[in-house]
Structure formats: structure tokens, C-alpha cells
PDB file of N, CA and C in Angstrom:
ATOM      1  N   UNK A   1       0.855  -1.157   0.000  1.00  0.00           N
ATOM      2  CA  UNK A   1       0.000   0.000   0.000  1.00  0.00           C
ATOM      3  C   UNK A   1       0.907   1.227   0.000  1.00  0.00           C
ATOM      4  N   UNK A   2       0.371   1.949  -0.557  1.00  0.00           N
ATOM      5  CA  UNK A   2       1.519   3.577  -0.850  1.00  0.00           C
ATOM      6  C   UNK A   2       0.329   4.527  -0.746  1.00  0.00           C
ATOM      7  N   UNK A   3       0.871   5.756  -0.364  1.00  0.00           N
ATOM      8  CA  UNK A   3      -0.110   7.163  -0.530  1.00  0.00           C
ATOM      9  C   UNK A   3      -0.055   7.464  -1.815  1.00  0.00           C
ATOM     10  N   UNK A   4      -1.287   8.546  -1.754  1.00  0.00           N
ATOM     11  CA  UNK A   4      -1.840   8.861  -3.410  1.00  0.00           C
ATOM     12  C   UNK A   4      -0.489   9.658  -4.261  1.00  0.00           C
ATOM     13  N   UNK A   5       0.477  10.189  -3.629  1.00  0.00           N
ATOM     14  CA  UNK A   5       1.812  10.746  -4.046  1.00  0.00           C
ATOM     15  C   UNK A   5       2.572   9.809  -5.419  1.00  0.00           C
ATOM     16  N   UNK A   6       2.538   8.344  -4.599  1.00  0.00           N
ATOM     17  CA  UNK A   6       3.133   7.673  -5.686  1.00  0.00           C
ATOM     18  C   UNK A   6       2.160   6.851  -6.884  1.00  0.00           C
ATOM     19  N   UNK A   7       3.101   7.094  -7.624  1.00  0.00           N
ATOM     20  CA  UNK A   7       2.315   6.688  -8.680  1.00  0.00           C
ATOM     21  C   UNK A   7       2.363   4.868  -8.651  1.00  0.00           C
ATOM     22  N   UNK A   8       1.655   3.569  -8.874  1.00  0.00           N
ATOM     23  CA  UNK A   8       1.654   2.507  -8.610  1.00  0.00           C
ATOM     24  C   UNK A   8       2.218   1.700  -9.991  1.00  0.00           C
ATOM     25  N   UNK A   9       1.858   2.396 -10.817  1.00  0.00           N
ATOM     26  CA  UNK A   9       2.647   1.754 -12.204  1.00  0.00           C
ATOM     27  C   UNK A   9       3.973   2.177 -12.424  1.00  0.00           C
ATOM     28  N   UNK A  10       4.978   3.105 -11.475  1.00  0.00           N
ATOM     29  CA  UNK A  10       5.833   3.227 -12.022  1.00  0.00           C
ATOM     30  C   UNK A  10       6.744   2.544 -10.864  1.00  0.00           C
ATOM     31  N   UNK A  11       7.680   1.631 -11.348  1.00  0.00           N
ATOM     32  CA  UNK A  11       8.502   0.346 -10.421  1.00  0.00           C
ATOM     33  C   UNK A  11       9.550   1.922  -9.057  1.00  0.00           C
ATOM     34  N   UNK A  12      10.408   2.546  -9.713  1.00  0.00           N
ATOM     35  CA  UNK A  12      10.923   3.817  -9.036  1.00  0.00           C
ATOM     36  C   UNK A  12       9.981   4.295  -8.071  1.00  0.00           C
ATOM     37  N   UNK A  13       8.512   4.532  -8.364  1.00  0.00           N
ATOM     38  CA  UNK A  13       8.172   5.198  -7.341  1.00  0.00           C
ATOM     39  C   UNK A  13       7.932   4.338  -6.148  1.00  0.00           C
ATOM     40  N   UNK A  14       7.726   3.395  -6.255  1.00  0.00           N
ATOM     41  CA  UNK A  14       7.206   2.118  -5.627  1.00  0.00           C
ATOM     42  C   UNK A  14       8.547   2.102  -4.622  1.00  0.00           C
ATOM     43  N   UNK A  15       9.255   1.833  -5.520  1.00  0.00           N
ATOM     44  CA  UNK A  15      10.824   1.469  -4.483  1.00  0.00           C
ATOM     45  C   UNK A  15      11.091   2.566  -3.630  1.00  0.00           C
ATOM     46  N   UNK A  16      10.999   3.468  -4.400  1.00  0.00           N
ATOM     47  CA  UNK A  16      11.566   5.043  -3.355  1.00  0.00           C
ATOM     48  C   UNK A  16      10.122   4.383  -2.129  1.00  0.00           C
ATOM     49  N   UNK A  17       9.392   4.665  -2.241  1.00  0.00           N
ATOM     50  CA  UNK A  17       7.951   4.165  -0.966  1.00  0.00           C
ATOM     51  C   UNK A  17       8.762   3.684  -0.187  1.00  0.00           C
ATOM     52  N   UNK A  18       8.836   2.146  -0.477  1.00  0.00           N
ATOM     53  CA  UNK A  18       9.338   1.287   0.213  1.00  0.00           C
ATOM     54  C   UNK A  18      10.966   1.733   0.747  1.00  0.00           C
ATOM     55  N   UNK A  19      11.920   2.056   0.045  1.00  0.00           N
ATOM     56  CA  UNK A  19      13.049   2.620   0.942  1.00  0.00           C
ATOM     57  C   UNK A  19      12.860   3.743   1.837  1.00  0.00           C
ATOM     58  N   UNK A  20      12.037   4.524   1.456  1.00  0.00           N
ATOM     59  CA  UNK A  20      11.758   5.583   2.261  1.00  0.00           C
ATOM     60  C   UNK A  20      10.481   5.837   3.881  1.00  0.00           C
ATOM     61  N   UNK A  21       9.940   4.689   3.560  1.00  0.00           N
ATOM     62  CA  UNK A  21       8.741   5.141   4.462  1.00  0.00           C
ATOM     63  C   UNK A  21       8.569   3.370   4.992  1.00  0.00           C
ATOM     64  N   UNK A  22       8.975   2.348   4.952  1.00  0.00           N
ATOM     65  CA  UNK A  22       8.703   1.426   5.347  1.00  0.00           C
ATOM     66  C   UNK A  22       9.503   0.845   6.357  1.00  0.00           C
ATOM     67  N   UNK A  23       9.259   0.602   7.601  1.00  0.00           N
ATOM     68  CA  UNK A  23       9.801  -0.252   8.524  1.00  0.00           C
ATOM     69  C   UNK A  23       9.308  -1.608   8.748  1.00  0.00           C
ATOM     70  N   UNK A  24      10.407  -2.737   8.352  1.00  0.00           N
ATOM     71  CA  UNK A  24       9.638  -3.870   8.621  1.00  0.00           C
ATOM     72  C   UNK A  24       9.271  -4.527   9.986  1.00  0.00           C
ATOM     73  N   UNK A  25       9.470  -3.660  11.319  1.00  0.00           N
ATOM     74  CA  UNK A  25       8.966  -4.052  12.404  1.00  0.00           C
ATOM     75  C   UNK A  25       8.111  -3.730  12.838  1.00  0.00           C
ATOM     76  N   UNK A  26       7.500  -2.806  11.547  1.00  0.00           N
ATOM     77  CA  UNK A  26       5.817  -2.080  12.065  1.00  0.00           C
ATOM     78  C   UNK A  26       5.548  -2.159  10.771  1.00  0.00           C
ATOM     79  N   UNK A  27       6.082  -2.345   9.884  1.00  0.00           N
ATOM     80  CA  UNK A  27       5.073  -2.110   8.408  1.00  0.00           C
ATOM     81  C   UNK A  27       4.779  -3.303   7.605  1.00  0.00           C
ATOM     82  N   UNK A  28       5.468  -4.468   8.029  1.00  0.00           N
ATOM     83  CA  UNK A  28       4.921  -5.484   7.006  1.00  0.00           C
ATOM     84  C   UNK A  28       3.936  -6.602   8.178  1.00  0.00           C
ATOM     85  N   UNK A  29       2.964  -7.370   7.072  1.00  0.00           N
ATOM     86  CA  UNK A  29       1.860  -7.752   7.400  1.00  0.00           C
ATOM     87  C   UNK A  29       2.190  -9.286   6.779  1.00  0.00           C
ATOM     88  N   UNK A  30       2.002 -10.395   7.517  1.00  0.00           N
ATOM     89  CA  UNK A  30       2.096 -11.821   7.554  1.00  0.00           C
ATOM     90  C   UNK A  30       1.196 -12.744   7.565  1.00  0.00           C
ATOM     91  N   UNK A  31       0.269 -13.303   6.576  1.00  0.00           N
ATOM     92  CA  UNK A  31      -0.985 -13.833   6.838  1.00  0.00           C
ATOM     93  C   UNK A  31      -0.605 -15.650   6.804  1.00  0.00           C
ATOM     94  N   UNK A  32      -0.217 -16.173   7.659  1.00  0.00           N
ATOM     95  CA  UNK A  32      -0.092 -17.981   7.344  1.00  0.00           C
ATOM     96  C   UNK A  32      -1.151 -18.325   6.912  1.00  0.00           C
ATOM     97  N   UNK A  33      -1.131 -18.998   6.373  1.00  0.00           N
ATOM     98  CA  UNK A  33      -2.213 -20.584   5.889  1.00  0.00           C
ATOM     99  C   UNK A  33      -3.736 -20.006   5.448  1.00  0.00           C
ATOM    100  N   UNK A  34      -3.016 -19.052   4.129  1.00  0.00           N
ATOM    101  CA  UNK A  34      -4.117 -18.814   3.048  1.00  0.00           C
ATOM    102  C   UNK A  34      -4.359 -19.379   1.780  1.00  0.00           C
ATOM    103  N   UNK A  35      -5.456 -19.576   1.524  1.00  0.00           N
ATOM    104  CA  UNK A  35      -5.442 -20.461   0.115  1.00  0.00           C
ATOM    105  C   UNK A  35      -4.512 -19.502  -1.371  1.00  0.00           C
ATOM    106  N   UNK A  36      -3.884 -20.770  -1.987  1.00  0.00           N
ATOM    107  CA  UNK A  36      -2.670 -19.852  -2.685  1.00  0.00           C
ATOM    108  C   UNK A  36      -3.153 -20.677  -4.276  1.00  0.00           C
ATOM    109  N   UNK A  37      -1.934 -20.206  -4.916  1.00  0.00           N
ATOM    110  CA  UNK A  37      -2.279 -21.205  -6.671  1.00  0.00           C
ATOM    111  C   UNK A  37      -1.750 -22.375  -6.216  1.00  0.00           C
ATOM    112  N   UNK A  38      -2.668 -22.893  -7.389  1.00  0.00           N
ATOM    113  CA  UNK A  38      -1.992 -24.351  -7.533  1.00  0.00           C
ATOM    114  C   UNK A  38      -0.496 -24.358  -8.205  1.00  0.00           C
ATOM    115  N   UNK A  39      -0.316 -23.149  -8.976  1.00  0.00           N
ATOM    116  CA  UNK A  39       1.068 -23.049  -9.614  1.00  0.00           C
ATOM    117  C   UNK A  39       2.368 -22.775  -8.744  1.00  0.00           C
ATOM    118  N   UNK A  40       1.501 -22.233  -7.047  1.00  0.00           N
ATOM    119  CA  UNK A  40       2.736 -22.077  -6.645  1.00  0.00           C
ATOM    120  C   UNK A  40       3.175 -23.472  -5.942  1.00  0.00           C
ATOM    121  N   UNK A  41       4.747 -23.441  -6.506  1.00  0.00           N
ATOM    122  CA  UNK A  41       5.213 -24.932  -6.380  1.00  0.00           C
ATOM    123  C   UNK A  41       5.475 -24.773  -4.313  1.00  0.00           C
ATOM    124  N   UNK A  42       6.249 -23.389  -3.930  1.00  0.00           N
ATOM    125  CA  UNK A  42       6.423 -23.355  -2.563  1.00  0.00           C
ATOM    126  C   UNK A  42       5.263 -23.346  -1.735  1.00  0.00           C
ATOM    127  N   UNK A  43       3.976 -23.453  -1.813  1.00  0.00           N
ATOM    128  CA  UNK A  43       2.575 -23.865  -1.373  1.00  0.00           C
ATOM    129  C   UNK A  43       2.805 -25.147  -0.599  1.00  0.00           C
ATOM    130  N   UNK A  44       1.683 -25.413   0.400  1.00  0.00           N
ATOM    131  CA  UNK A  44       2.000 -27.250   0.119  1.00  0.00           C
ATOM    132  C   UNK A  44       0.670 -27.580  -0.674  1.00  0.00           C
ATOM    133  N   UNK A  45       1.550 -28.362  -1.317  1.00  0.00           N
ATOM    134  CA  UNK A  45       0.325 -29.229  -2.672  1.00  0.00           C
ATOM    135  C   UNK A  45      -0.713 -29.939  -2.104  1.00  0.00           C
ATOM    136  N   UNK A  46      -0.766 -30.536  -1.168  1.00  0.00           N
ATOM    137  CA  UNK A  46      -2.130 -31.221  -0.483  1.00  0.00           C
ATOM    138  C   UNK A  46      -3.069 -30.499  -0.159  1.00  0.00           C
ATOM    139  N   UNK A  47      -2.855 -29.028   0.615  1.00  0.00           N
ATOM    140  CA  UNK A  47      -3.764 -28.337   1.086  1.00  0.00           C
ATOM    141  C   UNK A  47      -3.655 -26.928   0.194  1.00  0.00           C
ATOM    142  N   UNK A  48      -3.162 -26.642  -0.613  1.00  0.00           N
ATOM    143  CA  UNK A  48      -2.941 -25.282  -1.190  1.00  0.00           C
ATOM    144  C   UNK A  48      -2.806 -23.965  -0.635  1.00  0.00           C
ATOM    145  N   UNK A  49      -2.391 -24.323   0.822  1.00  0.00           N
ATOM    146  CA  UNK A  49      -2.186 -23.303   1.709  1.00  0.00           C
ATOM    147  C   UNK A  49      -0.794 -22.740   1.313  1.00  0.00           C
ATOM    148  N   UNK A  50      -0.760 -21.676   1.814  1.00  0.00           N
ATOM    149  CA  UNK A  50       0.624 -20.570   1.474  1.00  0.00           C
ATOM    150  C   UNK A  50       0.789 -19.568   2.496  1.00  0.00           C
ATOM    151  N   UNK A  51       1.763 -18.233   2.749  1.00  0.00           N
ATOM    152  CA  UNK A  51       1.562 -17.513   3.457  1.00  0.00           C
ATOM    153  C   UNK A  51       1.319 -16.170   2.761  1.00  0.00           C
ATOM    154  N   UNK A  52       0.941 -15.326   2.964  1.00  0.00           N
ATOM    155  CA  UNK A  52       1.381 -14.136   1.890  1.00  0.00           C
ATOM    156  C   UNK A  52       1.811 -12.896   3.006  1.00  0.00           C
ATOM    157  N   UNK A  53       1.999 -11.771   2.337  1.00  0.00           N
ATOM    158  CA  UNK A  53       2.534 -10.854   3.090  1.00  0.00           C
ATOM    159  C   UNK A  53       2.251  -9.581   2.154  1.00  0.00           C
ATOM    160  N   UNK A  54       2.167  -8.530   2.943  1.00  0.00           N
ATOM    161  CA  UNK A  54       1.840  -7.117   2.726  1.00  0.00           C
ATOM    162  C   UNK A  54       2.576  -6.342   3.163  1.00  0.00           C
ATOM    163  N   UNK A  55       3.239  -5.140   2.270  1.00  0.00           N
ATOM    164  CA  UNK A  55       3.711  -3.847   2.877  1.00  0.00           C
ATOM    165  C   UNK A  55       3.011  -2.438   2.923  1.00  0.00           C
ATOM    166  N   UNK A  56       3.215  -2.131   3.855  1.00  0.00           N
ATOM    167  CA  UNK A  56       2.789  -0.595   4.200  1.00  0.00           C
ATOM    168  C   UNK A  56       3.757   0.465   4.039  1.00  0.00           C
ATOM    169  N   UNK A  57       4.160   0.955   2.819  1.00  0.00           N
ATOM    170  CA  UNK A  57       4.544   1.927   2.483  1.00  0.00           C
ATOM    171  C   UNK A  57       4.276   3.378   2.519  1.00  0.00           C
ATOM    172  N   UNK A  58       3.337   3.686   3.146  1.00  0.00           N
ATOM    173  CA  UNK A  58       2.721   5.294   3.550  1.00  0.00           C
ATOM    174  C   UNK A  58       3.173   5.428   4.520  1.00  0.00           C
ATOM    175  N   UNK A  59       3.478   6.896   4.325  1.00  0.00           N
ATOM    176  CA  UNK A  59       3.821   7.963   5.725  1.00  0.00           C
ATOM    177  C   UNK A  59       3.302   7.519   7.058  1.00  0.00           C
ATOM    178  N   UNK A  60       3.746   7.696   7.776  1.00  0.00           N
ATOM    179  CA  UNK A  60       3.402   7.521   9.420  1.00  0.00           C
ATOM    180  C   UNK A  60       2.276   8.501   9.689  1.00  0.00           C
ATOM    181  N   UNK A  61       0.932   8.728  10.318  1.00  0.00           N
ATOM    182  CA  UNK A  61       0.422   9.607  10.834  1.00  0.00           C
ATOM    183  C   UNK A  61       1.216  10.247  12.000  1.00  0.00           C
ATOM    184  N   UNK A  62       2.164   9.919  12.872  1.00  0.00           N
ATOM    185  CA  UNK A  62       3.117   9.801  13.501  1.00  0.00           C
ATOM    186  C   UNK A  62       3.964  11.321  13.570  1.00  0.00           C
ATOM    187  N   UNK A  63       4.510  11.079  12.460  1.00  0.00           N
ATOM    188  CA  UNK A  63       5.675  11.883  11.694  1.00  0.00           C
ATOM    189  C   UNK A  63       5.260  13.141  10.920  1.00  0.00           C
ATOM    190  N   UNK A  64       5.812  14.040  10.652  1.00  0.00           N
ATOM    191  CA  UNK A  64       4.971  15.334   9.830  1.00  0.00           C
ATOM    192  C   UNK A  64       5.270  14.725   8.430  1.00  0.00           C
ATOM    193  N   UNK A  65       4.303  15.555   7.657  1.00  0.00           N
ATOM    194  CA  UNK A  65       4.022  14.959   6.239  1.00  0.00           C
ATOM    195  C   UNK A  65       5.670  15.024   5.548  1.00  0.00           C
ATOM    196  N   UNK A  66       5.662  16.476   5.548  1.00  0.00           N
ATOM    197  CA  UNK A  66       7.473  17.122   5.143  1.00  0.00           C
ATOM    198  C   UNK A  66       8.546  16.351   5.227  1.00  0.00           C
ATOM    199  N   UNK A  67       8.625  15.294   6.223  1.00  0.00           N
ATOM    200  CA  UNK A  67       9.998  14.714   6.385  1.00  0.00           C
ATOM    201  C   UNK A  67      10.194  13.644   5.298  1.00  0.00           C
ATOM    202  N   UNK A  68       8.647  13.558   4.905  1.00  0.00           N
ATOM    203  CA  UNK A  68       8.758  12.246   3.929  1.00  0.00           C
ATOM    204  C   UNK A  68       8.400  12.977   2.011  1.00  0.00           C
ATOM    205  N   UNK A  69       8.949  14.088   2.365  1.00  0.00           N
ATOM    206  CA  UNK A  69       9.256  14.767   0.543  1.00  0.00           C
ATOM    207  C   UNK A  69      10.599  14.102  -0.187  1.00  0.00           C
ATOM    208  N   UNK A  70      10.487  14.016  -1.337  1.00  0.00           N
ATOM    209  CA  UNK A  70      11.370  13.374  -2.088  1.00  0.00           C
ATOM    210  C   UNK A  70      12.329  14.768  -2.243  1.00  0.00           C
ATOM    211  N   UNK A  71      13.587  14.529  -2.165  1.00  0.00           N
ATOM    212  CA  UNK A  71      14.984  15.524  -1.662  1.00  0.00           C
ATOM    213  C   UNK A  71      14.907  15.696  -3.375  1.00  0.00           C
ATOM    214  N   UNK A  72      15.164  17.433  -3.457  1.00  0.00           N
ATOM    215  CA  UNK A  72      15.426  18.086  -4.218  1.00  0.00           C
ATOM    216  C   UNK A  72      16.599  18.138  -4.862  1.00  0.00           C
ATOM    217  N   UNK A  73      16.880  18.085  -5.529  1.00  0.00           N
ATOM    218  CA  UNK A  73      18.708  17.934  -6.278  1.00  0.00           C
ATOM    219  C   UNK A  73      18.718  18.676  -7.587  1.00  0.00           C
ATOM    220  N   UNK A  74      19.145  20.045  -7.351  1.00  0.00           N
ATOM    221  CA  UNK A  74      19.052  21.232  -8.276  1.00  0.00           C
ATOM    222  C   UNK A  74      20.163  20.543  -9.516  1.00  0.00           C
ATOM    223  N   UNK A  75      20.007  20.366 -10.473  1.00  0.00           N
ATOM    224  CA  UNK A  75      20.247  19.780 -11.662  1.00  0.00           C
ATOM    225  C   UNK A  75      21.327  21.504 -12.294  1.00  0.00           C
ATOM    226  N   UNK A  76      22.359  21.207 -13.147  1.00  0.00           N
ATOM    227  CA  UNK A  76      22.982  22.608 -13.882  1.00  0.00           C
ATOM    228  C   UNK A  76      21.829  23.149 -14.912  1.00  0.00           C
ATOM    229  N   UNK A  77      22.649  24.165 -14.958  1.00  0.00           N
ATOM    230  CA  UNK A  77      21.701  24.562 -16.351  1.00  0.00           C
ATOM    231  C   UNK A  77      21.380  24.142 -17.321  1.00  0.00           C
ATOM    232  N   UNK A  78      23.222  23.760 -17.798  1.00  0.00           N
ATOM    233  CA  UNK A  78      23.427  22.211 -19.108  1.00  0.00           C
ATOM    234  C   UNK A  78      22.199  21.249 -19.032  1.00  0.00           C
ATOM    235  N   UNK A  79      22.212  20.621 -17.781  1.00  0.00           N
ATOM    236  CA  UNK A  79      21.698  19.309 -17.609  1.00  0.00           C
ATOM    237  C   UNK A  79      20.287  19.956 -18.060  1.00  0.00           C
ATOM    238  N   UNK A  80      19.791  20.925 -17.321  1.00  0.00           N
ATOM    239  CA  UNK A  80      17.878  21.541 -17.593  1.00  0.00           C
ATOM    240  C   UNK A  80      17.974  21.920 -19.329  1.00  0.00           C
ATOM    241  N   UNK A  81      18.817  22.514 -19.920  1.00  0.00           N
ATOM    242  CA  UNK A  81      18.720  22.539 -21.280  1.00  0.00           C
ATOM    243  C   UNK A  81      18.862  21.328 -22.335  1.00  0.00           C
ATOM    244  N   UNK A  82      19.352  20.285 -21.432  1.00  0.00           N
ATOM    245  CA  UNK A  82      19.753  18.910 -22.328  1.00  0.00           C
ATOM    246  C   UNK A  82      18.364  18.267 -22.163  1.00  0.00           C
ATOM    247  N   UNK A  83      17.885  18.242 -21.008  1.00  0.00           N
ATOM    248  CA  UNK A  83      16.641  17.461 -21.018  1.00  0.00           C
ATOM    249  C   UNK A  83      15.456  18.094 -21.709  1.00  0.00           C
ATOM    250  N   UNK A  84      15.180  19.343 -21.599  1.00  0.00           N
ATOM    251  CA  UNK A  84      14.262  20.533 -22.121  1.00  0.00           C
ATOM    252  C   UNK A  84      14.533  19.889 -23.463  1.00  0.00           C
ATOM    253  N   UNK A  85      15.786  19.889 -24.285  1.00  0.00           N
ATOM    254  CA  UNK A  85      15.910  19.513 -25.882  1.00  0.00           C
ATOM    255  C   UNK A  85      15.355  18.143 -25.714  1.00  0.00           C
ATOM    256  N   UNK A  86      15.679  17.040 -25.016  1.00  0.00           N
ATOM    257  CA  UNK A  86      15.143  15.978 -25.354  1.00  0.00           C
ATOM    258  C   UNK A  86      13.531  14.911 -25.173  1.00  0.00           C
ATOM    259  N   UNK A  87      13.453  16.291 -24.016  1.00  0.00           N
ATOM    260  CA  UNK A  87      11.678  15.614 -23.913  1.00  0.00           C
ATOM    261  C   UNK A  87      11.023  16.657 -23.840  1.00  0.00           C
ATOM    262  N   UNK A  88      11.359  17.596 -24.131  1.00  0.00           N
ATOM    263  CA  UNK A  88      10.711  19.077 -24.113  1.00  0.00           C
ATOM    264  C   UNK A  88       9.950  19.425 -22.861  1.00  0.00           C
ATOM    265  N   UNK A  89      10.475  18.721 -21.914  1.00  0.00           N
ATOM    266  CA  UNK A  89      10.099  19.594 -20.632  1.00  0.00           C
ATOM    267  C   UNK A  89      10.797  20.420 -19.747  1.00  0.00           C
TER     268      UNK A  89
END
């Protein structure tokens, strides 16, 4: 799960989430002995049980919103005119 900030189709934003805002001693979620595929071979095959797991990638209500902004990194001029020529933004 991520806040409405990140975008979910793009793999980068996803990761920045997860490096940035996730602790796995409060943020991930462990469900044992849920029904899984039959394709998954690490399942057990008799009962089709599996475990799955969830991350919580959103901000802390905790924490102020601000601490969790993506860090600014003022780019040269070169670099803003090279990209401006190549995607025209």
C-alpha cells in the first residue's frame, strides 16, 4: 500500500515508498495458511495453503508529512537545457 503521491505503475516510485517510508517491524503484514495457486510450487500441494505478506509503504500519521518529501537535487543549467531539448520539458 503507498499514498496517493506515488504513482503505482511506475517500479521507481514504488521502491523510493518502500526505501523511504517502510519499517519492517511495524510495516509489514504476515498472513499464514491462506489459500494460494496451484502453480505455486512453494505452497503445500495437499492443502494449497501458502503464506502471503503485505507492505505498508505510507507515511506515518506519527511523523509530519514534510519529512517524507522526495529531496530536491538542483540539476545545472546544461543538464535543464539537455533534457528541455530531449523531452521538451
Amino acid at each position: 500500500v503507498v499514498d496517493s503521491d506515488i504513482d503505482v505503475f511506475n517500479v521507481s516510485d514504488v521502491e523510493w515508498a518502500i526505501a523511504t517510508r517502510f519499517q519492517a517491524s511495524e510495516d509489514l503484514l504476515v498472513i499464514k495458511n491462506v489459500r494460494g495457486s496451484t502453480l505455486d510450487s512453494s505452497a503445500d500441494q495437499e492443502t494449497g495453503l501458502t503464506t502471503k505478506m503485505g507492505v505498508d509503504a505510507t507515511r506515518p500519521f506519527t511523523k509530519p508529512k514534510e519529512k517524507f518529501d522526495r529531496a530536491k537535487i538542483p540539476a545545472s543549467r546544461r543538464v535543464d537545457t539537455l533534457v528541455h531539448k530531449l523531452t521538451g520539458l
